[in-house]
N, C-alpha and C. Protein backbone atom coordinates (compact mmCIF):
# COMPACT_ATOMS: atom_id res chain seq x y z
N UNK A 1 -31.72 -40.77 33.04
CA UNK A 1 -30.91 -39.63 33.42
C UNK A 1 -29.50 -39.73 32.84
N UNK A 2 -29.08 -41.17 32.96
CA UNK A 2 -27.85 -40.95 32.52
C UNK A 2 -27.86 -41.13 30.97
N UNK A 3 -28.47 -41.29 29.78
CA UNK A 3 -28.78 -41.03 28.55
C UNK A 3 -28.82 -39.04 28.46
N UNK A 4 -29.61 -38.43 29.46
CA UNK A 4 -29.59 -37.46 28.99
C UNK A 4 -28.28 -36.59 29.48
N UNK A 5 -27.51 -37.31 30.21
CA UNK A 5 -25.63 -36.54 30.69
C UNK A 5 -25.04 -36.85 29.34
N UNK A 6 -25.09 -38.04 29.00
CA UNK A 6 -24.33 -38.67 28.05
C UNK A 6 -24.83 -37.60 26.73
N UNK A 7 -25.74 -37.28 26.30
CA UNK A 7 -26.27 -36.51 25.39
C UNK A 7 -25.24 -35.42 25.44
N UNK A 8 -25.75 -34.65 26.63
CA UNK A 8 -25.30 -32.64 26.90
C UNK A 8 -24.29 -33.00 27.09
N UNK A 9 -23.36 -34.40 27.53
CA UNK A 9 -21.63 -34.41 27.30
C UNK A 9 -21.03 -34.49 26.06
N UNK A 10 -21.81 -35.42 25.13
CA UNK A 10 -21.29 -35.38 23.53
C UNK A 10 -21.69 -33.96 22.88
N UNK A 11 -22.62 -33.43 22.73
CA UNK A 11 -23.18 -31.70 22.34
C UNK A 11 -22.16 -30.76 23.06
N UNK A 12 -21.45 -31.10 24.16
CA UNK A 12 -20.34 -30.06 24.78
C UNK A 12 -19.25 -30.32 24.02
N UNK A 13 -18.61 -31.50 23.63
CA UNK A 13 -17.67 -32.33 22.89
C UNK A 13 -17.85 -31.64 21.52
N UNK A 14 -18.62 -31.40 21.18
CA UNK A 14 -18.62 -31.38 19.38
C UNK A 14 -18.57 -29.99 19.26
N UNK A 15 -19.27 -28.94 20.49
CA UNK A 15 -19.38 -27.67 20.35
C UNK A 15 -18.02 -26.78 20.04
N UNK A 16 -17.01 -27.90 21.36
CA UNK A 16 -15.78 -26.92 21.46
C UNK A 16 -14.73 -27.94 20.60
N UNK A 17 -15.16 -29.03 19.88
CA UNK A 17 -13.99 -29.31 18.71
C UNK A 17 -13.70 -28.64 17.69
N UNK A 18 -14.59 -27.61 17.21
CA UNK A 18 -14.41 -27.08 16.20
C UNK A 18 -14.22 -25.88 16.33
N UNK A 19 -13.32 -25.33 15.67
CA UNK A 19 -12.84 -23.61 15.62
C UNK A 19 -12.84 -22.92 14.60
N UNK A 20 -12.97 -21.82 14.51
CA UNK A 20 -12.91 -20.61 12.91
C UNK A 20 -12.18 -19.85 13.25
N UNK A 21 -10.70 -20.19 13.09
CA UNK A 21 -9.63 -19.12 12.79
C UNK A 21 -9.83 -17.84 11.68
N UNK A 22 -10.65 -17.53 10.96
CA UNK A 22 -11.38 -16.89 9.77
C UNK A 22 -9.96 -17.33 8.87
N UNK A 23 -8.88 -17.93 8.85
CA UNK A 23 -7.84 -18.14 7.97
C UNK A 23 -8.03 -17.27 6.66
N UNK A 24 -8.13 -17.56 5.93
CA UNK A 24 -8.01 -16.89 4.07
C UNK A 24 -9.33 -16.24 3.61
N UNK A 25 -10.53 -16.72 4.57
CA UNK A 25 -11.57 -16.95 3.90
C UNK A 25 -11.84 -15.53 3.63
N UNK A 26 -12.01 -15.29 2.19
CA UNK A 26 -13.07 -14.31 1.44
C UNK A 26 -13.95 -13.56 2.27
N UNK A 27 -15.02 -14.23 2.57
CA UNK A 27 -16.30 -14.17 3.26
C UNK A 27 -15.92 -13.45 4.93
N UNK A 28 -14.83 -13.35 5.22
CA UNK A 28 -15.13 -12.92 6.82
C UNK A 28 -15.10 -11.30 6.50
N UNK A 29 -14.93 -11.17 8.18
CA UNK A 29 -15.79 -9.67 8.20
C UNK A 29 -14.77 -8.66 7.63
N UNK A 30 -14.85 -7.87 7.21
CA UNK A 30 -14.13 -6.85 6.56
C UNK A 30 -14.05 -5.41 7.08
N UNK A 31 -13.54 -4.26 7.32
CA UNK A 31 -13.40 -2.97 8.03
C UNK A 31 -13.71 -2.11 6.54
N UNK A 32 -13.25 -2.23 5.58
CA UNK A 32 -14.00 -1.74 4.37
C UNK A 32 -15.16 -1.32 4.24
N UNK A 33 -15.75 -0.12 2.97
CA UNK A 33 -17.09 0.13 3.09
C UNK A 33 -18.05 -0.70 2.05
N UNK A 34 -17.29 -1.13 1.08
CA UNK A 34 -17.94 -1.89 -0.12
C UNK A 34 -16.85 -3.12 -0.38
N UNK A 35 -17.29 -3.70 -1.59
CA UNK A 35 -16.34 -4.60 -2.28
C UNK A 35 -15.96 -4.46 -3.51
N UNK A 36 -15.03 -4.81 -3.91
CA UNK A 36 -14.77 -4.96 -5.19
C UNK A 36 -15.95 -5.86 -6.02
N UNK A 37 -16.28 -5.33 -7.25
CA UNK A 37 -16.56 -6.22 -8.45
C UNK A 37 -15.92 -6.69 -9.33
N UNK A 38 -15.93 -8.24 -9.68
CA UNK A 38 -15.09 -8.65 -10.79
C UNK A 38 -16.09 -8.85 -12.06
N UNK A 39 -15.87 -8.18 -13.03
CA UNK A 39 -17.34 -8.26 -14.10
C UNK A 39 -16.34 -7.26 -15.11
N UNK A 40 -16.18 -8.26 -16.17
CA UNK A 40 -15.50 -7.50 -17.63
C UNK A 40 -16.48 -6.94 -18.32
N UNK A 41 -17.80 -6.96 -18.61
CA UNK A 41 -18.74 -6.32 -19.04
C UNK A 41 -18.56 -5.60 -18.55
N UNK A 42 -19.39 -5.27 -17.11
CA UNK A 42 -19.14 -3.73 -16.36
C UNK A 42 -17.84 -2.89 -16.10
N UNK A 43 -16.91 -3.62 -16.14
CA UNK A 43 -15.87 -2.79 -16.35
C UNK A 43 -15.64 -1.76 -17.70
N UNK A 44 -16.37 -2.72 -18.58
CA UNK A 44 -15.95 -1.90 -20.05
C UNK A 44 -17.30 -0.67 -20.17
N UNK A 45 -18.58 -1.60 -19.62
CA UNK A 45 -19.88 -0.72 -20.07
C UNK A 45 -20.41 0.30 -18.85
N UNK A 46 -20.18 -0.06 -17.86
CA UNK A 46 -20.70 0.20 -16.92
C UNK A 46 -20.54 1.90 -16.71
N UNK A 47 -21.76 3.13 -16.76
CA UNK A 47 -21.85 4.29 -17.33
C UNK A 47 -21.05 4.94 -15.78
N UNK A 48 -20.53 6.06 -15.52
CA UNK A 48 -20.25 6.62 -14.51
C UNK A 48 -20.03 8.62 -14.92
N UNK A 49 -20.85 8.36 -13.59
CA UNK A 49 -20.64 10.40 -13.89
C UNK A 49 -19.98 11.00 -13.84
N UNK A 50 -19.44 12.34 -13.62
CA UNK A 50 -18.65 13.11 -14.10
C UNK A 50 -17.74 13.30 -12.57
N UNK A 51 -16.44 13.37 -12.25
CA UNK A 51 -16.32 13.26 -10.78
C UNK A 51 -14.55 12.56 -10.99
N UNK A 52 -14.14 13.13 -9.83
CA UNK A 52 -12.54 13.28 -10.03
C UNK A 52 -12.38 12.46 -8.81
N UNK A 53 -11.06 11.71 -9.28
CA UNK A 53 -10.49 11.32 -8.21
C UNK A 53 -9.46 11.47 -7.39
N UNK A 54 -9.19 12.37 -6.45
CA UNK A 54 -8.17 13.13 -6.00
C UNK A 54 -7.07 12.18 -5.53
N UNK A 55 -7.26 11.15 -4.52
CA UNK A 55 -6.20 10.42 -3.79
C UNK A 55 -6.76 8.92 -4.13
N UNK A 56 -5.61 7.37 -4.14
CA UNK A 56 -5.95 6.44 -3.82
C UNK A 56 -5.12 5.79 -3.28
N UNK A 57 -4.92 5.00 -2.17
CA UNK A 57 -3.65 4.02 -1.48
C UNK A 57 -4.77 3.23 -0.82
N UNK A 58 -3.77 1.84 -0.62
CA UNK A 58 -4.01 0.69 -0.10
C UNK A 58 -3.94 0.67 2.01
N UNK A 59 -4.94 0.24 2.19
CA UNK A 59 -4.86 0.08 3.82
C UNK A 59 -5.24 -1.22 4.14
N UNK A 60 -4.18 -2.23 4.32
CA UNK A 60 -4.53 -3.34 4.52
C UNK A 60 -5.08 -4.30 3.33
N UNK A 61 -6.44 -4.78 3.21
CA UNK A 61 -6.97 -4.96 2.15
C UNK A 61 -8.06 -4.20 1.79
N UNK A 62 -8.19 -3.06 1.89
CA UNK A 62 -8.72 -1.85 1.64
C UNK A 62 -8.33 -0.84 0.56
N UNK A 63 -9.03 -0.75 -0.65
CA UNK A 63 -8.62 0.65 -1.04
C UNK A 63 -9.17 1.31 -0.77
N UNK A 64 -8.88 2.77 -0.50
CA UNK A 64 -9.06 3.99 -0.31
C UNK A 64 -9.16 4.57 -1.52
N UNK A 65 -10.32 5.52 -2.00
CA UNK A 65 -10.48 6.57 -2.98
C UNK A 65 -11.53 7.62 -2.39
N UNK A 66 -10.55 8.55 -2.54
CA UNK A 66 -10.75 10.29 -2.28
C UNK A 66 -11.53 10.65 -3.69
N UNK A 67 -11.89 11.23 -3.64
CA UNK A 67 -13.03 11.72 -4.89
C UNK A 67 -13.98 12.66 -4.63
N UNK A 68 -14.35 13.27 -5.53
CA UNK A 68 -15.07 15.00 -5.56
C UNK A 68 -16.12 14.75 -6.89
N UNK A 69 -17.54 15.38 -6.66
CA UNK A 69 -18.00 15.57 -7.58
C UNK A 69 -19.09 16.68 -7.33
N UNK A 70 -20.04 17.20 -8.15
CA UNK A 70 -20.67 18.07 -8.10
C UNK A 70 -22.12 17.23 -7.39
N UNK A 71 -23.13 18.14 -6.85
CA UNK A 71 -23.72 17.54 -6.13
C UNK A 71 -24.47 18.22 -5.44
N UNK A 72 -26.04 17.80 -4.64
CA UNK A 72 -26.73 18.28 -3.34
C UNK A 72 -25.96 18.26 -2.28
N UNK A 73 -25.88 16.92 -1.97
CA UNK A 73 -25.22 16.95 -1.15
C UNK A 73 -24.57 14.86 -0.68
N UNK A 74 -24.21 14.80 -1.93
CA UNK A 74 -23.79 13.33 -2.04
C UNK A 74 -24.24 12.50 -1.61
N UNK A 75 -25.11 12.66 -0.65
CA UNK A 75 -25.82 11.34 0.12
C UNK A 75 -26.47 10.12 -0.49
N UNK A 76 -26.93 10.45 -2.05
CA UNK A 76 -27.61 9.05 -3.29
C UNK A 76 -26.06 8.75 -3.90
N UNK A 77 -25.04 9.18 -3.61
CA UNK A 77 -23.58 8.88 -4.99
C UNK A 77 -23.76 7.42 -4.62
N UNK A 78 -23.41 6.55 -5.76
CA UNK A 78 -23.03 5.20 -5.57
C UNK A 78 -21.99 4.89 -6.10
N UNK A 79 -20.67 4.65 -5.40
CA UNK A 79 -19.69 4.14 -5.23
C UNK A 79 -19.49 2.62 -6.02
N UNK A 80 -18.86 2.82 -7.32
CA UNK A 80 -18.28 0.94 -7.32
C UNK A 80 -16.78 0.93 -7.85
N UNK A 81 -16.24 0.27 -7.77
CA UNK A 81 -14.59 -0.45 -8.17
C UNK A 81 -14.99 -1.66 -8.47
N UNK A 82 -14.66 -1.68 -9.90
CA UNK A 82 -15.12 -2.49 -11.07
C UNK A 82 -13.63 -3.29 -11.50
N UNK A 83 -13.52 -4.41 -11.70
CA UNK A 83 -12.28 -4.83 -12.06
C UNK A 83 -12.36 -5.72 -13.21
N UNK A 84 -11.70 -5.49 -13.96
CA UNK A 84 -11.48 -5.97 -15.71
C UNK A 84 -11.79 -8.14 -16.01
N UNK A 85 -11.03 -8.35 -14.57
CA UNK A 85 -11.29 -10.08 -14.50
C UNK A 85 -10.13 -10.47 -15.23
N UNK A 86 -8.94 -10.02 -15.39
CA UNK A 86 -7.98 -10.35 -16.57
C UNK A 86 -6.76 -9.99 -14.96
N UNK A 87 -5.98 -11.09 -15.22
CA UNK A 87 -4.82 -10.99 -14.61
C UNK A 87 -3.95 -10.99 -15.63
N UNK A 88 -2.61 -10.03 -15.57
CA UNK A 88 -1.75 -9.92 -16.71
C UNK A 88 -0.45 -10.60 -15.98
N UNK A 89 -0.04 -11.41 -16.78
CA UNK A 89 0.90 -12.21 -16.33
C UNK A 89 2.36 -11.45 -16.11
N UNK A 90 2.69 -10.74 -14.80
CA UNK A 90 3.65 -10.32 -15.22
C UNK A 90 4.64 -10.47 -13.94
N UNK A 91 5.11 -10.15 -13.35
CA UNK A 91 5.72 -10.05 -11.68
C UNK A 91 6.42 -8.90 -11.21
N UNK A 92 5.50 -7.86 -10.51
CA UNK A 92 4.34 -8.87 -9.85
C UNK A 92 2.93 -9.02 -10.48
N UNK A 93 1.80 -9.33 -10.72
CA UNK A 93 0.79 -9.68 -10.93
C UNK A 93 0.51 -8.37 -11.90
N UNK A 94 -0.51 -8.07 -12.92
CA UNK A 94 -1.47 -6.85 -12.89
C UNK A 94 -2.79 -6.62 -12.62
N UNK A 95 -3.77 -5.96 -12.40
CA UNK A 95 -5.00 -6.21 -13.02
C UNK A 95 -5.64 -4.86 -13.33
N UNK A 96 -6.41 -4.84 -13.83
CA UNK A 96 -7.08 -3.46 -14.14
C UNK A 96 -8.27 -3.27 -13.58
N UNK A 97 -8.38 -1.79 -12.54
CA UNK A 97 -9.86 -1.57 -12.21
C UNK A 97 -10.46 -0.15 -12.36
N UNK A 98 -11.32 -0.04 -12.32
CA UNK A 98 -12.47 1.19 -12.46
C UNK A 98 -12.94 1.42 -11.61
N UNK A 99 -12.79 2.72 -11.03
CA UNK A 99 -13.62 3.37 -10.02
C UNK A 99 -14.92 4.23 -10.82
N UNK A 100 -16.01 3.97 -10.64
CA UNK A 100 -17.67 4.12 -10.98
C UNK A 100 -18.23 4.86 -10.02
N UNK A 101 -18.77 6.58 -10.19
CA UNK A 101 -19.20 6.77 -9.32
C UNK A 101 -20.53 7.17 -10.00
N UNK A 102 -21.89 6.44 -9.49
CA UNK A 102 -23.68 7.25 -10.31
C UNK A 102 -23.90 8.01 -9.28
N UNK A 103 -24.10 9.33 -9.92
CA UNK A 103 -24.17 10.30 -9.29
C UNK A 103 -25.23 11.29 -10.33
N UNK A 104 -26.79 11.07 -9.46
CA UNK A 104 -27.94 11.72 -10.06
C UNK A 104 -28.30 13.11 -9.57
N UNK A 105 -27.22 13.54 -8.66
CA UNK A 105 -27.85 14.83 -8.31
C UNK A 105 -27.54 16.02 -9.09
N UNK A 106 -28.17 16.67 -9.34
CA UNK A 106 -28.48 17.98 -10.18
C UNK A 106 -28.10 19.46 -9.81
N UNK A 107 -27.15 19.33 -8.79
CA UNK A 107 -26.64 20.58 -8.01
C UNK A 107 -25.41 20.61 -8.59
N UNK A 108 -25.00 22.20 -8.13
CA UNK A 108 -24.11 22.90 -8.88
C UNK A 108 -22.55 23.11 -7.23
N UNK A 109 -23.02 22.34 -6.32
CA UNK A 109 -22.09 22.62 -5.01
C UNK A 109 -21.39 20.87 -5.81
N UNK A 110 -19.70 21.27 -4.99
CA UNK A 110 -19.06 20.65 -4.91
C UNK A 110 -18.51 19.65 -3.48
N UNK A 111 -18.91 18.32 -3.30
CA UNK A 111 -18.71 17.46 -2.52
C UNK A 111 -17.23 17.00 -2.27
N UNK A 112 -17.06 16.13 -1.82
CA UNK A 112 -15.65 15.00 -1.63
C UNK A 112 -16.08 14.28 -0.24
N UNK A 113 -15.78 13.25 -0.78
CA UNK A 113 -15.78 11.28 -0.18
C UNK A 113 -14.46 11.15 -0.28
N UNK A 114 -14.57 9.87 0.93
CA UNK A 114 -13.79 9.13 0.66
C UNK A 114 -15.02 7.51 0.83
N UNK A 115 -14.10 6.45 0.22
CA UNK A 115 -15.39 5.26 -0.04
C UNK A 115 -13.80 4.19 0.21
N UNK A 116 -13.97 3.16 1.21
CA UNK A 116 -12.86 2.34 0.85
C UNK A 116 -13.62 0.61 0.07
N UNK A 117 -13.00 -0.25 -0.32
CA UNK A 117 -13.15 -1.08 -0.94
C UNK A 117 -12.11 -2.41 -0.84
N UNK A 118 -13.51 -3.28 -0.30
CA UNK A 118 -12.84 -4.50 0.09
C UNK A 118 -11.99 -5.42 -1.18
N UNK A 119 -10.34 -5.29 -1.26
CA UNK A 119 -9.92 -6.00 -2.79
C UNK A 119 -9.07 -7.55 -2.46
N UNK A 120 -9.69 -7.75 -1.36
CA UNK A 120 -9.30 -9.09 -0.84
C UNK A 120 -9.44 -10.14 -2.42
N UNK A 121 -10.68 -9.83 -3.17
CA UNK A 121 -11.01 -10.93 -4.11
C UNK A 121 -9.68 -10.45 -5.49
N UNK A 122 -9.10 -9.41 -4.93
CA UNK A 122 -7.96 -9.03 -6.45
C UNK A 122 -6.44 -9.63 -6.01
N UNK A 123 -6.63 -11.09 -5.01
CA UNK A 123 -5.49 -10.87 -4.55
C UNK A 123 -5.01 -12.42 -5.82
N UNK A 124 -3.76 -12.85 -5.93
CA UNK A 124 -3.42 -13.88 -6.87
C UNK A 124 -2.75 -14.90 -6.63
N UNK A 125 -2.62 -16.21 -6.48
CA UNK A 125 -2.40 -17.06 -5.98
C UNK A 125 -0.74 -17.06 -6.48
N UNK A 126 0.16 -17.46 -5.51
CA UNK A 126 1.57 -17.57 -5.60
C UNK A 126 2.31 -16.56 -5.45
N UNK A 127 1.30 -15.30 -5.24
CA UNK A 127 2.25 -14.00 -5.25
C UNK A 127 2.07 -13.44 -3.81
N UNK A 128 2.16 -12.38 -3.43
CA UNK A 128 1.71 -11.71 -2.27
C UNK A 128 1.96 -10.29 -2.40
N UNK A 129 1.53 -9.90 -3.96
CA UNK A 129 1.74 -8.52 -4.32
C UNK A 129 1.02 -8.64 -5.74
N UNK A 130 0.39 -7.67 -6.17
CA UNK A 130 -0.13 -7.30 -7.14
C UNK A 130 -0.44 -5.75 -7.66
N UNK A 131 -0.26 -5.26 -8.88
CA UNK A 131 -0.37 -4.03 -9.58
C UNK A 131 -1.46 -3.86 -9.47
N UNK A 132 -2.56 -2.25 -9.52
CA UNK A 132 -3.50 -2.30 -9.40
C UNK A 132 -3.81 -1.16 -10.27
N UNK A 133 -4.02 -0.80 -11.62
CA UNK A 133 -3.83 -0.22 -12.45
C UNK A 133 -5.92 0.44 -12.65
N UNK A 134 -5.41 1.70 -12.14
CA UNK A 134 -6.62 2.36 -11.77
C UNK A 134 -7.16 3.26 -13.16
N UNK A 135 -8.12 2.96 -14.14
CA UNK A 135 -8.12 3.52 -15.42
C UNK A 135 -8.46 5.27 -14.89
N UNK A 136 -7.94 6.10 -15.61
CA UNK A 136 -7.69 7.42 -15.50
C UNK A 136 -7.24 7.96 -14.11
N UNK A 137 -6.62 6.95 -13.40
CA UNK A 137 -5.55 7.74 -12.52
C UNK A 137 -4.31 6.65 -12.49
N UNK A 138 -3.50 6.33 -11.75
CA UNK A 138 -2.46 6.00 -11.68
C UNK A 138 -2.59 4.55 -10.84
N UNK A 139 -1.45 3.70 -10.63
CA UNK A 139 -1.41 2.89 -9.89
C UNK A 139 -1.23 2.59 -8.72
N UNK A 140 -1.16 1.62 -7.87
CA UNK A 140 -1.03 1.28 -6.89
C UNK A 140 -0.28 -0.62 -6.58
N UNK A 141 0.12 -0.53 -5.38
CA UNK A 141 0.49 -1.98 -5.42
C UNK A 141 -0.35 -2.16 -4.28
N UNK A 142 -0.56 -3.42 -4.30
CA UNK A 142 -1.73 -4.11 -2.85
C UNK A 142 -0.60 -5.26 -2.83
N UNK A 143 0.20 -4.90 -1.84
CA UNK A 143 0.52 -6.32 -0.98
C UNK A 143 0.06 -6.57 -0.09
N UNK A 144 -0.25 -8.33 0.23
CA UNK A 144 -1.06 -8.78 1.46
C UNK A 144 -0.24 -10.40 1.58
């Protein structure tokens, strides 16, 4: 009996020594709807349909992009933010990304989304601000 106290007392001991502050980590949970991709191929190749992007700002580590395209009724659009993989050395930081929207529907009605995007992985070590240079619309800064 007393082997098996001594057991469920060390298993209570080890349970509550350890904690997950989620600190820095990448991997925890996110309020975002997608993530960023880092992929210089797909940034350069990666095909996207025809489709405007009206608004973009930063919420937290979230971007936000407003966007319109023609459509049934948007429900297949696939959403990506594609990022170049190139930090430009400058201060504060740069990087370059692409908003990608595949969009197979064959209708002549006009939609609008909004899609936000987890850019926790665009952030740069030593800084706590970075440029976010959006190809065919304008920029943004992501401080975190």
């Amino acid at each position: 009996m007393k082997t098996i106290l001594v057991f469920f007392s060390a298993l209570f001991f080890l349970n509550t020594a350890c904690s997950d502050d989620g600190g820095d980590d990448i991997s925890r949970a996110t309020n975002c709807d997608l993530f960023v991709e880092i992929s210089e191929s797909k940034y350069e190749n990666e095909q996207s349909m025809h489709g405007n992007i009206d608004n973009v700002s930063v919420q937290g580590d979230c971007l936000i992009v407003e966007y319109g395209a023609s459509g049934c009724d948007g429900s297949t659009w696939q959403p990506m933010l594609i990022d170049a993989g190139v930090i430009m050395e400058s201060f504060p930081p740069q990087r370059n990304v692409r908003f990608v929207l595949k969009n197979e529907e064959a209708c002549l009605a006009y939609f609008q989304e909004i899609t936000s995007f987890d850019i926790t992985a665009l952030r740069v070590d030593g800084t706590n601000e970075v440029v976010l240079h959006i190809k065919d619309y304008s920029s943004v800064n992501y401080q975190y």
